[in-house]
N, C-alpha and C. Protein backbone atom coordinates (compact mmCIF):
# COMPACT_ATOMS: atom_id res chain seq x y z
N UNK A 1 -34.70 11.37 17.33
CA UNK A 1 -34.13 12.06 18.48
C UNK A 1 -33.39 13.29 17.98
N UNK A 2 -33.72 13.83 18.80
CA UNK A 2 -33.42 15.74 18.43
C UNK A 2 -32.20 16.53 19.13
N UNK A 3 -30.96 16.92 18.75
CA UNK A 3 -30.07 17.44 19.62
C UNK A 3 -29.79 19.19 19.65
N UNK A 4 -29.91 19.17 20.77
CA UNK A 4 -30.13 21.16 20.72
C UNK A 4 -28.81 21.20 20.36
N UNK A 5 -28.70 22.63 19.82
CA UNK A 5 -27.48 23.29 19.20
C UNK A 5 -26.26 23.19 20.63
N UNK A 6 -26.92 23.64 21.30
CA UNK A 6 -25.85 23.56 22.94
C UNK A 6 -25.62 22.66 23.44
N UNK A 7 -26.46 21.75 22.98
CA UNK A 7 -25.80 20.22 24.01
C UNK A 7 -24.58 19.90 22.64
N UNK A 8 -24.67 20.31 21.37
CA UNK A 8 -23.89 19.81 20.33
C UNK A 8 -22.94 20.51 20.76
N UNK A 9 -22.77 21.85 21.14
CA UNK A 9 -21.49 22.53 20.90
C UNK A 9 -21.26 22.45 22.25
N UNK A 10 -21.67 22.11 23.77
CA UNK A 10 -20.53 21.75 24.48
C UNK A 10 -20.16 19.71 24.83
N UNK A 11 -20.79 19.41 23.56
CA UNK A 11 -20.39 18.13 23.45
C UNK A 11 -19.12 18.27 22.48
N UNK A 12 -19.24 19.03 21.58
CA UNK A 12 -17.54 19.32 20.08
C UNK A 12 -16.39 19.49 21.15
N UNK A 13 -16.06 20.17 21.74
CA UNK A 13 -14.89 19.68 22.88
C UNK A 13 -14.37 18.52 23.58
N UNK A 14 -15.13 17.80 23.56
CA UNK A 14 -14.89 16.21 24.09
C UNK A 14 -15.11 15.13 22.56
N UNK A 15 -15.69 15.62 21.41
CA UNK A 15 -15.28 14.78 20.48
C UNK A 15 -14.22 15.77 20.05
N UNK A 16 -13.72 16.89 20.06
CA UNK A 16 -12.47 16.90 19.38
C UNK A 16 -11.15 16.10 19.84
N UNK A 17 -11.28 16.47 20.95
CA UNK A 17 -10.12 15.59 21.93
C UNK A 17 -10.41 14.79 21.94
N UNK A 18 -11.38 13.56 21.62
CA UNK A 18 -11.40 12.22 21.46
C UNK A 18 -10.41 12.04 20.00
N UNK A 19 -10.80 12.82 18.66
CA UNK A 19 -10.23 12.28 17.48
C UNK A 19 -8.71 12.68 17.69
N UNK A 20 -8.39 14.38 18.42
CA UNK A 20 -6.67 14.60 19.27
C UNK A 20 -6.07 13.15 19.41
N UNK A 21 -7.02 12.06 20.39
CA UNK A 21 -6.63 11.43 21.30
C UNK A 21 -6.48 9.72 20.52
N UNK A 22 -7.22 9.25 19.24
CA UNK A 22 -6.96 9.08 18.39
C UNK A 22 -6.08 9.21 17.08
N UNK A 23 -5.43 10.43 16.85
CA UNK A 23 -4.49 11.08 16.40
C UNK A 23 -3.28 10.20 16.61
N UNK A 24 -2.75 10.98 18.10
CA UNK A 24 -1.97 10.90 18.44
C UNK A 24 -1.12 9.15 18.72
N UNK A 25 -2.43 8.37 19.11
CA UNK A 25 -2.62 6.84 19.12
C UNK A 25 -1.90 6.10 17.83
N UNK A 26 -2.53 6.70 17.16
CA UNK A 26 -2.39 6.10 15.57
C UNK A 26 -0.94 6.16 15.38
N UNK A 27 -0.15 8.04 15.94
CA UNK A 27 1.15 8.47 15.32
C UNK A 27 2.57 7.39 16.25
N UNK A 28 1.67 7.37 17.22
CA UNK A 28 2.47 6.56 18.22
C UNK A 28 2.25 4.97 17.84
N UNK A 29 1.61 4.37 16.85
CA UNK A 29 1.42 3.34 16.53
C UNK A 29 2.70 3.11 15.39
N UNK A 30 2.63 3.96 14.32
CA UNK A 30 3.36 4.25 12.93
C UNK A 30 4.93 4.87 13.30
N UNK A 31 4.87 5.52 14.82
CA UNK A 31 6.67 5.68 14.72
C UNK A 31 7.01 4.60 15.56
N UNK A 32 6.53 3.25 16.27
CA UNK A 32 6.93 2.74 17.14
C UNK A 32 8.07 1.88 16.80
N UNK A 33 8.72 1.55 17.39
CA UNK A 33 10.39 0.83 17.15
C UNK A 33 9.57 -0.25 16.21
N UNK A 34 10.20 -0.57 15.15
CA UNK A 34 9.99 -1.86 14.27
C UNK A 34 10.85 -2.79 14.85
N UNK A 35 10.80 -4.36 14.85
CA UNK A 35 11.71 -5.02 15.36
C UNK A 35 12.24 -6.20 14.32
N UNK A 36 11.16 -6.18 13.41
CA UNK A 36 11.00 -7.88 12.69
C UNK A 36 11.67 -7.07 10.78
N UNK A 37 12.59 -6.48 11.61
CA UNK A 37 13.99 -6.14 10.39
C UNK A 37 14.70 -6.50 10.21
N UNK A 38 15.39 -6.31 9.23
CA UNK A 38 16.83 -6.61 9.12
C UNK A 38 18.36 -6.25 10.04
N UNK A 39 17.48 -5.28 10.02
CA UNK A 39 18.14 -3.80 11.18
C UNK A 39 16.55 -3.47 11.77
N UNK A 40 16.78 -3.66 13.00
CA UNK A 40 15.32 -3.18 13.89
C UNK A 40 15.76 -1.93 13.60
N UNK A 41 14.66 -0.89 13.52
CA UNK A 41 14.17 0.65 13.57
C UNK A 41 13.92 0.78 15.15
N UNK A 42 14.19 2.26 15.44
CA UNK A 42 13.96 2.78 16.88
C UNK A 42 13.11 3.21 16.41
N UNK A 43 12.08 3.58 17.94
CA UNK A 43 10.72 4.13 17.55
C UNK A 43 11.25 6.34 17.59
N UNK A 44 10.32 6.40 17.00
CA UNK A 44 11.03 8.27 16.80
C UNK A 44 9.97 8.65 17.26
N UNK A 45 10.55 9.61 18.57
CA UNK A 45 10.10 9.91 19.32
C UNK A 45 9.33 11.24 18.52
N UNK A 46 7.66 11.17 18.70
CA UNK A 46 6.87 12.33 18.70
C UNK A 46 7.32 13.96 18.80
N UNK A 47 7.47 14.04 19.71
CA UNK A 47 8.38 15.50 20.52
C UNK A 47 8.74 15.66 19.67
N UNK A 48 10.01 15.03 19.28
CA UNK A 48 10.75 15.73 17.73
C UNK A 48 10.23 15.81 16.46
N UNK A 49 9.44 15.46 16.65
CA UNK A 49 8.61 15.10 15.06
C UNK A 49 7.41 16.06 14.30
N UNK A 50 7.34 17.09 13.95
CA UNK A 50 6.78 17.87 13.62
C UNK A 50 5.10 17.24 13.26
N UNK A 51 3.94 17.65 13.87
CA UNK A 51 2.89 17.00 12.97
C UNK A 51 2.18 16.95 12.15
N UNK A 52 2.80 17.95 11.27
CA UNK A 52 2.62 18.71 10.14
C UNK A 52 2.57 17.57 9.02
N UNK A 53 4.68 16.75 9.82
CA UNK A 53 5.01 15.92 8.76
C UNK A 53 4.68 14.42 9.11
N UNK A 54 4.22 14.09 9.75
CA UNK A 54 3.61 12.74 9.99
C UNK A 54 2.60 12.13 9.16
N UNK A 55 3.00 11.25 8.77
CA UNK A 55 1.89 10.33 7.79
C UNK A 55 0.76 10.45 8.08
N UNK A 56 -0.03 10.76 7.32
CA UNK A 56 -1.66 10.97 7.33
C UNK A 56 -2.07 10.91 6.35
N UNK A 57 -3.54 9.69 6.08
CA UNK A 57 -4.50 9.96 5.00
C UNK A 57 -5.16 10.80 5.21
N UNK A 58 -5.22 12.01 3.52
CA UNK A 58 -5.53 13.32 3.60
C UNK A 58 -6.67 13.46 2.58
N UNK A 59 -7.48 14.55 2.29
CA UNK A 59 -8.41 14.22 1.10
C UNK A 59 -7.04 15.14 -0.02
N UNK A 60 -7.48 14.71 -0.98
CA UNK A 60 -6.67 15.07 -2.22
C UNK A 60 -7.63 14.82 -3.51
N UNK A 61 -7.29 16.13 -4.26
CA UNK A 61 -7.88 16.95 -5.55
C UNK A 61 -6.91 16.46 -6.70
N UNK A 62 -6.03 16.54 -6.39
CA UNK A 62 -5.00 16.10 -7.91
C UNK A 62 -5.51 15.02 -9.06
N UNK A 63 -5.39 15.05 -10.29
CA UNK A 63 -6.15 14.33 -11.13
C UNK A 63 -5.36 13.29 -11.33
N UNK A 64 -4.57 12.29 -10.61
CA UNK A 64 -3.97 11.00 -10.62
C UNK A 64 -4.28 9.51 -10.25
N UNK A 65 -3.88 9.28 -11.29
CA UNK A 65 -4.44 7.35 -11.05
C UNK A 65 -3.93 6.75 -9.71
N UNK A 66 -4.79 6.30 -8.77
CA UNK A 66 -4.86 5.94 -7.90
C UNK A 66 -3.12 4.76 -7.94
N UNK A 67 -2.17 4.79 -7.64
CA UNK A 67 -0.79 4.48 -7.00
C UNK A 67 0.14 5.33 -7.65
N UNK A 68 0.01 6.44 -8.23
CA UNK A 68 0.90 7.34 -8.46
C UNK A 68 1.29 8.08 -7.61
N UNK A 69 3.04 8.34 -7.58
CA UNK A 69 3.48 8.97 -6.18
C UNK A 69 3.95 10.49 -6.67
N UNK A 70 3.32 11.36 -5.79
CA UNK A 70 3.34 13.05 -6.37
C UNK A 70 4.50 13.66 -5.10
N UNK A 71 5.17 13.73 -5.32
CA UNK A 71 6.51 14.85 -4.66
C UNK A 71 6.14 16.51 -4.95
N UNK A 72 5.73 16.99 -4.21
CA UNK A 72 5.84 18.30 -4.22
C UNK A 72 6.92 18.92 -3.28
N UNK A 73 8.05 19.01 -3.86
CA UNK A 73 8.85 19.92 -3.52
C UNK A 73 8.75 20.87 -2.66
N UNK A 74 8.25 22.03 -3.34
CA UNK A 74 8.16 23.64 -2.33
C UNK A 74 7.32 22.92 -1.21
N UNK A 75 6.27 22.21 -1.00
CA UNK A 75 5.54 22.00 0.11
C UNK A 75 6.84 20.65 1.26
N UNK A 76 7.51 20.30 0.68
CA UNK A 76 7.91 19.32 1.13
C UNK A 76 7.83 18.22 2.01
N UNK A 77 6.35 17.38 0.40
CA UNK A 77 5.35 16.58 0.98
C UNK A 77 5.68 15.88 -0.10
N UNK A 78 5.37 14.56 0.37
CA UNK A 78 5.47 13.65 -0.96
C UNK A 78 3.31 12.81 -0.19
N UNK A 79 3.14 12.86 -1.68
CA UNK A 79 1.30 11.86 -1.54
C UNK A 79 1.57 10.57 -2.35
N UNK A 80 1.08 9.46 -1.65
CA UNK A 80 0.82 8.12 -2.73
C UNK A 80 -0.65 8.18 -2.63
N UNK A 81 -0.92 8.49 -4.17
CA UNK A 81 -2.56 8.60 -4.73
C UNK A 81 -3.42 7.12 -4.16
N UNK A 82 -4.04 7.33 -3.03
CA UNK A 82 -5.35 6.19 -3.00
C UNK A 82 -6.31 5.76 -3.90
N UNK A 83 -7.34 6.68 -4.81
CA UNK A 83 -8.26 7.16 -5.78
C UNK A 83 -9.18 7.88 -4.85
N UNK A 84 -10.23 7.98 -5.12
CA UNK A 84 -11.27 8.45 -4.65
C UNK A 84 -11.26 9.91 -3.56
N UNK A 85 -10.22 10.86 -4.62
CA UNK A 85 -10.22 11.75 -3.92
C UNK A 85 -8.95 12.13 -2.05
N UNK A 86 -8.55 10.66 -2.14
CA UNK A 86 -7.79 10.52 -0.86
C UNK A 86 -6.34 9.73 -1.34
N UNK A 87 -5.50 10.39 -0.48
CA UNK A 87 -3.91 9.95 -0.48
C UNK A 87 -3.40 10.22 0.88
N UNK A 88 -2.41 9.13 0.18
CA UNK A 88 -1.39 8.91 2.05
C UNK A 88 -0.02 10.45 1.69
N UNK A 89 -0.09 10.94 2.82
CA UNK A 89 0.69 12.24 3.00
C UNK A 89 2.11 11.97 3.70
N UNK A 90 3.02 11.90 3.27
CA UNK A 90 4.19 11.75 4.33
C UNK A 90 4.90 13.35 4.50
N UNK A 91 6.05 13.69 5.24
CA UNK A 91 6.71 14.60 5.17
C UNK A 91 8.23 13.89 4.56
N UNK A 92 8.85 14.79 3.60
CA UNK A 92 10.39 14.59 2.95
C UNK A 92 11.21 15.19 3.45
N UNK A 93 12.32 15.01 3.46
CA UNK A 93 13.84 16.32 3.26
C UNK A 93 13.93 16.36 1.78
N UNK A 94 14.53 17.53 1.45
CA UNK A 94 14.94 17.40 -0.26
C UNK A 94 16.48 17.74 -0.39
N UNK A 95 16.61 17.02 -1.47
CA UNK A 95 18.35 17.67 -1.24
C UNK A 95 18.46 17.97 -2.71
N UNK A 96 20.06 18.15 -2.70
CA UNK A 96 19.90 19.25 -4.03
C UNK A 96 19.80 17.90 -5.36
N UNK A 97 20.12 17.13 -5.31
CA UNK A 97 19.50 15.62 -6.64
C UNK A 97 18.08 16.19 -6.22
N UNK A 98 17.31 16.14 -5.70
CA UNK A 98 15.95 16.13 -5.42
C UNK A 98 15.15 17.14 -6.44
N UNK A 99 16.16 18.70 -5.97
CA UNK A 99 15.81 19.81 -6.69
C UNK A 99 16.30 19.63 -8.48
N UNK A 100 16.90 18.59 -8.48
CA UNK A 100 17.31 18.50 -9.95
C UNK A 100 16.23 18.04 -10.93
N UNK A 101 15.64 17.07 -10.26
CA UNK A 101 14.51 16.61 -11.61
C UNK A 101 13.31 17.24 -11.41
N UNK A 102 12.20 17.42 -12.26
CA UNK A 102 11.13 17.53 -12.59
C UNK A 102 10.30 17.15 -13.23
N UNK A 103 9.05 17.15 -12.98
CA UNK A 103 8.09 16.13 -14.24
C UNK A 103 8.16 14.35 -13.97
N UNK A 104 7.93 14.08 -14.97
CA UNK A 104 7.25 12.37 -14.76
C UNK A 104 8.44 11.33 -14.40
N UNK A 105 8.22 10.07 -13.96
CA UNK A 105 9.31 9.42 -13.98
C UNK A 105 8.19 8.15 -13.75
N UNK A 106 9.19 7.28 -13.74
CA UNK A 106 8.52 5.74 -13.14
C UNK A 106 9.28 4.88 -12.26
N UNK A 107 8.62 4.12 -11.25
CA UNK A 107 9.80 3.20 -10.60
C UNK A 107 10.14 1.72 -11.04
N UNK A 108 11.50 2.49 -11.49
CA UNK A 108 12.51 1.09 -12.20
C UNK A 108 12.63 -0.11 -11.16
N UNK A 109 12.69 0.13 -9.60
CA UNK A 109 12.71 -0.77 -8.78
C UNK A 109 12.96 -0.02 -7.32
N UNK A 110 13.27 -1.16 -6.58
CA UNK A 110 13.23 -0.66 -5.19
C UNK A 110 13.85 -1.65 -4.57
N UNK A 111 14.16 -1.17 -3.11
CA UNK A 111 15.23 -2.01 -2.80
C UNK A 111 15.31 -2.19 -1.09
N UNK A 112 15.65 -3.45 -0.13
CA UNK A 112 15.35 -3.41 1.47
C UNK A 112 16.99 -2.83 1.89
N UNK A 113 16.87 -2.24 2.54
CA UNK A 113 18.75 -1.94 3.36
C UNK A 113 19.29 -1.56 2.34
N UNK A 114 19.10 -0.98 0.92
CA UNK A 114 20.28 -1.21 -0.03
C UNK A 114 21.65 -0.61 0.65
N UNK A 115 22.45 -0.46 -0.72
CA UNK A 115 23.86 -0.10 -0.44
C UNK A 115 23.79 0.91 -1.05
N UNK A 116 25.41 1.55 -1.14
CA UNK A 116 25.03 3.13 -1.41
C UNK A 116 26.79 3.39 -2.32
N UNK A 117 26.48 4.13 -3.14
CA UNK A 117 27.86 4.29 -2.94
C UNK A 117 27.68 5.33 -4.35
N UNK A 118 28.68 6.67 -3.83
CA UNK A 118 27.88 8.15 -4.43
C UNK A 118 28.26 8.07 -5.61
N UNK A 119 27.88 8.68 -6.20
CA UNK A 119 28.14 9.15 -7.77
C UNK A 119 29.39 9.73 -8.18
N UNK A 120 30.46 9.85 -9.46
CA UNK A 120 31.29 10.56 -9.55
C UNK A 120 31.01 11.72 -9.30
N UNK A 121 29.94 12.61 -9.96
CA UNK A 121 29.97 14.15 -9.62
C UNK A 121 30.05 14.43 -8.15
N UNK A 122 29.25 13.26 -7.43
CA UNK A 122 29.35 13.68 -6.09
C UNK A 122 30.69 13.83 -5.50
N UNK A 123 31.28 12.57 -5.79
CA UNK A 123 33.27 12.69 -5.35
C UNK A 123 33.98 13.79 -6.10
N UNK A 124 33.30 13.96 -7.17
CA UNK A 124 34.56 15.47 -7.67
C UNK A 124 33.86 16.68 -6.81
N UNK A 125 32.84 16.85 -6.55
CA UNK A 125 32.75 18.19 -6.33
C UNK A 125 32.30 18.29 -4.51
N UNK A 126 32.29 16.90 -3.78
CA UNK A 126 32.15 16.77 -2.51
C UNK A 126 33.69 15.70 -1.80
N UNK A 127 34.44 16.35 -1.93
CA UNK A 127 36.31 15.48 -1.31
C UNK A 127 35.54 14.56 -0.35
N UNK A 128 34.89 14.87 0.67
CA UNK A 128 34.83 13.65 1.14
C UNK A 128 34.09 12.77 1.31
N UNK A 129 32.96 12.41 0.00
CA UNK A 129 32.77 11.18 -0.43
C UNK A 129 33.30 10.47 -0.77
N UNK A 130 34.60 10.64 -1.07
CA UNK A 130 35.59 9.83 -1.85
C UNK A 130 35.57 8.60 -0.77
N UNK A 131 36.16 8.65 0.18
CA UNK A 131 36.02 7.87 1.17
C UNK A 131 35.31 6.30 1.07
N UNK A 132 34.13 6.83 0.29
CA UNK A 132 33.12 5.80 0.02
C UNK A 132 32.78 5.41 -1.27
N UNK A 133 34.03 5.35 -2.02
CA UNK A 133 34.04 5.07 -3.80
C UNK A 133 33.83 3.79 -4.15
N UNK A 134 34.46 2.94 -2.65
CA UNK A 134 33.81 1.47 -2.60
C UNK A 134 32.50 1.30 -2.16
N UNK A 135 31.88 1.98 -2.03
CA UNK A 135 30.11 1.29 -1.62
C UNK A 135 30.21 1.35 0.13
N UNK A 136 29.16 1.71 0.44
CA UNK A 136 28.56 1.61 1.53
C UNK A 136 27.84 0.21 1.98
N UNK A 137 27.77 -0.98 3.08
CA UNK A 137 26.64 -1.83 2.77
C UNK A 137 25.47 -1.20 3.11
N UNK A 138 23.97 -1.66 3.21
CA UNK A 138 23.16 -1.54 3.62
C UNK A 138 23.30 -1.62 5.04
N UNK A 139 22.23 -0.38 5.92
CA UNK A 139 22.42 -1.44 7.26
C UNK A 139 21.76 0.53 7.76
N UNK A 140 21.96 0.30 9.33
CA UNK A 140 21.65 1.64 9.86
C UNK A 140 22.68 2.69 9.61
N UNK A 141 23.83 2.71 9.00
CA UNK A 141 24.74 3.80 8.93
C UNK A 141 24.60 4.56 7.38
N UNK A 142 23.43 3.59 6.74
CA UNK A 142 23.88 3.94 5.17
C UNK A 142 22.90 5.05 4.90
N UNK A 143 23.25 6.46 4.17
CA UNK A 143 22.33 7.10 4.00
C UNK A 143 21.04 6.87 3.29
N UNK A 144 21.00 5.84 2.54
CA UNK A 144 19.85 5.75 2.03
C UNK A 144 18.84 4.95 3.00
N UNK A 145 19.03 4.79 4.11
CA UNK A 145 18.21 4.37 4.99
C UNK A 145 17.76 2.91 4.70
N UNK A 146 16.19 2.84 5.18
CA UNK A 146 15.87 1.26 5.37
C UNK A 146 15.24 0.85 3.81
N UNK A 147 15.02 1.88 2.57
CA UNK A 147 14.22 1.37 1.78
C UNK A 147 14.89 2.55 0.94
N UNK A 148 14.98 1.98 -0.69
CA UNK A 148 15.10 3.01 -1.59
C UNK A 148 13.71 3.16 -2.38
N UNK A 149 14.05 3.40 -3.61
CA UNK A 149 12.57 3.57 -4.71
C UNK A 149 13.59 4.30 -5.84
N UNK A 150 13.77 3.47 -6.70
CA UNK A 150 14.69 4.25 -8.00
C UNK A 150 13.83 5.12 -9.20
N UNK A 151 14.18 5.94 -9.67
CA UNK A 151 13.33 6.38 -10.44
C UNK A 151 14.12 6.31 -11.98
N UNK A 152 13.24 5.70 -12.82
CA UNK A 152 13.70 5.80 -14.34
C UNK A 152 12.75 6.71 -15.27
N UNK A 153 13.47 7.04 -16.33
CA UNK A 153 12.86 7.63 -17.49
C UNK A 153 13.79 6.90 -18.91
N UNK A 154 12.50 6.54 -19.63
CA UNK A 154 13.12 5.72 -21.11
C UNK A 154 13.77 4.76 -20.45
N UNK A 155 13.74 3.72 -19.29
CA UNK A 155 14.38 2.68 -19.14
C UNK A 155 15.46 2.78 -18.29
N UNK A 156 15.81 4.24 -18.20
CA UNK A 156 17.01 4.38 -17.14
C UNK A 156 17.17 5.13 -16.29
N UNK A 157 17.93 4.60 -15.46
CA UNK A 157 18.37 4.94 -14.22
C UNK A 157 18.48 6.75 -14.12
N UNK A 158 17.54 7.37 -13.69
CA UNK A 158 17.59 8.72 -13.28
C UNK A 158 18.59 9.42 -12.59
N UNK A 159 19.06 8.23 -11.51
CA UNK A 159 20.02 8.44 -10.01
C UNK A 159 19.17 9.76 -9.18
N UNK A 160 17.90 9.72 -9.16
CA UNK A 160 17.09 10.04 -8.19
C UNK A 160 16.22 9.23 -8.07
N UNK A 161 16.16 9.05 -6.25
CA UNK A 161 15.58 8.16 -5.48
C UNK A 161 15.02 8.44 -4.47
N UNK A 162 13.93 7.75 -3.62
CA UNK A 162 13.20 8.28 -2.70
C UNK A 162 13.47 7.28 -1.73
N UNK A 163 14.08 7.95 -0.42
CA UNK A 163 14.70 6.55 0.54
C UNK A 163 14.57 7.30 1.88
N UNK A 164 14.90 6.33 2.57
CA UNK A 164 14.87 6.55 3.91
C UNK A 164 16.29 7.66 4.64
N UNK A 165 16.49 7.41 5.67
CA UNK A 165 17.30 8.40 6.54
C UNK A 165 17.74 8.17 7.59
N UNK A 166 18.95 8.20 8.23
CA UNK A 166 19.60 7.88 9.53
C UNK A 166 19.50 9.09 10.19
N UNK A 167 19.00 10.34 9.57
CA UNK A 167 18.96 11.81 10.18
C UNK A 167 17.20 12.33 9.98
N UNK A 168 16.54 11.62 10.75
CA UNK A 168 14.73 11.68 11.00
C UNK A 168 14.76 13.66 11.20
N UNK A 169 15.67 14.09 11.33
CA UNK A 169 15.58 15.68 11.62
C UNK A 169 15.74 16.49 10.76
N UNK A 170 16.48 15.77 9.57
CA UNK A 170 16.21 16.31 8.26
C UNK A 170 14.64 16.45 7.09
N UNK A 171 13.60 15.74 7.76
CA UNK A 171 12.27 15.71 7.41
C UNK A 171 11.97 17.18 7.73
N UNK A 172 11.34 17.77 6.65
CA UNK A 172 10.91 19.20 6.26
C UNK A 172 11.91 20.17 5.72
N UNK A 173 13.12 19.43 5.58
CA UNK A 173 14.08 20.69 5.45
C UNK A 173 14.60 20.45 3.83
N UNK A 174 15.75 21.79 3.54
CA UNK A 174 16.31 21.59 2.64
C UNK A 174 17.74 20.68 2.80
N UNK A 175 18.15 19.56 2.81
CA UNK A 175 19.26 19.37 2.92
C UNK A 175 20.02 19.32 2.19
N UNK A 176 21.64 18.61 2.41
CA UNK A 176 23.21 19.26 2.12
C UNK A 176 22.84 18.19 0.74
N UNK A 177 22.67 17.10 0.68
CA UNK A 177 22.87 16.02 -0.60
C UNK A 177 21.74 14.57 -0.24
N UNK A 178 21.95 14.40 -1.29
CA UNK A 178 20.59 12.77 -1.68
C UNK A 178 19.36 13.28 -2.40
N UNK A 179 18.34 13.04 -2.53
CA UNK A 179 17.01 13.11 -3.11
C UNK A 179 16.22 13.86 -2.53
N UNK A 180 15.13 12.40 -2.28
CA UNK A 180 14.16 13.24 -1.79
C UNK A 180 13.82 11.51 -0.20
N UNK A 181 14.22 12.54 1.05
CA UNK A 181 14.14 11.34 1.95
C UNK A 181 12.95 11.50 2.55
N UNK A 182 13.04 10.29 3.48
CA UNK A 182 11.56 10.18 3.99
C UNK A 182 12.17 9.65 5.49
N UNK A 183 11.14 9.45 6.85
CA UNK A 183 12.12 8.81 7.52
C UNK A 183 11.62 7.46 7.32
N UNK A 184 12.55 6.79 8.05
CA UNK A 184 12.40 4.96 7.48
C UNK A 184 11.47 4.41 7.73
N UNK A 185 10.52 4.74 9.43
CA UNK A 185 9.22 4.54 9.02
C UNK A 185 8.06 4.53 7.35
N UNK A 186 8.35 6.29 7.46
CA UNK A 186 7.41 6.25 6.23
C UNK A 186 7.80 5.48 5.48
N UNK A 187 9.08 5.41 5.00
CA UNK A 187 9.19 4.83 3.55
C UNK A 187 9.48 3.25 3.66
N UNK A 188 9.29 2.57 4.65
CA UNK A 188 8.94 1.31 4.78
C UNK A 188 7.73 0.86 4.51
N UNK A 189 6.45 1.75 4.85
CA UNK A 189 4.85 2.37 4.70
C UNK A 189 4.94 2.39 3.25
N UNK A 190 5.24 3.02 2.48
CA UNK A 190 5.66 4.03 1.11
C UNK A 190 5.79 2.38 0.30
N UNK A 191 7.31 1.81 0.84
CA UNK A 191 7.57 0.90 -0.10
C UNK A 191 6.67 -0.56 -0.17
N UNK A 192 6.07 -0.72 0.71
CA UNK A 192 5.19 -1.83 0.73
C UNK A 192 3.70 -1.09 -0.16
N UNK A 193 3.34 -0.16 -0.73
CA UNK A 193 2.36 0.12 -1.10
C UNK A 193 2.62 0.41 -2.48
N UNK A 194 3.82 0.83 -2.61
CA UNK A 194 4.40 1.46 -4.56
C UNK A 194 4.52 0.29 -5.41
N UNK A 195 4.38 -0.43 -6.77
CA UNK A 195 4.76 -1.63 -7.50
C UNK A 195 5.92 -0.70 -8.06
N UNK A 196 6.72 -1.38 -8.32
CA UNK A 196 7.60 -1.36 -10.36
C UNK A 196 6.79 -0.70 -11.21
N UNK A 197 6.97 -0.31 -11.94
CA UNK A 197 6.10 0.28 -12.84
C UNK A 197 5.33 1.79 -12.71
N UNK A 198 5.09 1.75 -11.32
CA UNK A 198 4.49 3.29 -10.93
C UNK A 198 4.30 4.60 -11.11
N UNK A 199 3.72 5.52 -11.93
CA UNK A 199 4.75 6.50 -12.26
C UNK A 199 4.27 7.85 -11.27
N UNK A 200 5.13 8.14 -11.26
CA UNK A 200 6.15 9.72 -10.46
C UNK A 200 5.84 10.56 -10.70
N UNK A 201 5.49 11.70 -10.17
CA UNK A 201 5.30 13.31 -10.69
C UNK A 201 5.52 14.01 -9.75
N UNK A 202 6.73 14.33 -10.17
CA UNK A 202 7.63 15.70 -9.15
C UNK A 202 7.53 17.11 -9.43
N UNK A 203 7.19 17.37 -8.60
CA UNK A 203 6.29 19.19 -8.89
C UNK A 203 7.77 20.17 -8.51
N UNK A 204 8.43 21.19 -8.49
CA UNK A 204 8.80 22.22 -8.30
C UNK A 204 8.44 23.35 -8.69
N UNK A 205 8.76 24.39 -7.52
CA UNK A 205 8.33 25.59 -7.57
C UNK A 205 8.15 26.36 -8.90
């Protein structure tokens, strides 16, 4: 069976908006309120959500072993390598820890709700972290959101991490402090797919 060029091209308008209509299905599937948490997740509303930065399997060229997680910075995209040419795409915020490392790392571990509680440099040179010199618990108020991902080199603790977010509006941007975030969707997605051991490659400009 034989299809003329014209029945194809005013049929491509009704399959584009079918895969649109699919799209959108899927995105509304992946931000929908989680409930079976620790802390239920609200669902994040589309509208606000750029779809630039929404999770999508993408084709990908990069020469990495299929569960390696690639942070590209300037694009401010983080990929977990599938193999075969394809990876899962999320959108990040970066903050200035984020802009600090470069090159390889591995994940020392990871963590559900962790706790938080900032670094000295952060309290000397930010007054009001101090506030929180005792630890943060885990939970919806904590900046590291619903999931961390620690990153080591030679065995230790980097103190850059890839975590979630109580501020979903900071995805694409440069922000004030933390890593490199994701919103808690993704990186609930993210952390069920990464092992221990994984290794990291953070690109900057």
């Amino acid at each position: 069976m034989s299809i003329s060029r014209r029945s194809f091209l005013m049929g491509l308008p009704l399959f584009v908006a079918g895969c649109s209509t699919i799209t959108i299905r899927s995105d509304a599937l992946n931000y929908a309120s989680i409930r079976d948490e620790q802390f239920p997740v609200a669902a994040l509303p589309l509208s606000k959500f750029d779809p630039e930065l929404r999770r999508r399997e993408v084709a990908f060229d990069g020469d990495y072993p299929a569960g390696t997680i690639v942070v590209n910075t300037p694009e401010r995209r983080l990929y977990y390598v599938l193999g075969n040419g394809r990876a899962m795409r999320y959108g990040v915020g970066v903050g200035k820890q984020g802009l600090a490392l470069r090159g390889n790392a591995t994940v020392g571990r990871k963590a559900e709700w962790p706790s938080w509680t900032p670094t000295a440099n952060m309290m000397r040179n930010t007054p009001r972290y101090r506030k929180y010199a005792g630890g943060v618990p885990g939970g919806p108020n904590n900046p590291l959101g619903a999931r961390a991902i620690y990153l080591y080199r030679g065995g230790r603790d980097t103190m850059f991490r890839i975590h979630g977010t109580n501020q979903p509006s900071t995805i694409g941007g440069a922000v004030s402090s933390g890593c490199i975030r994701m919103t808690n969707h993704d990186v609930i997605d993210l952390y069920e797919r990464v092992t221990p051991g994984a290794k990291v490659v953070v690109i900057q400009a």
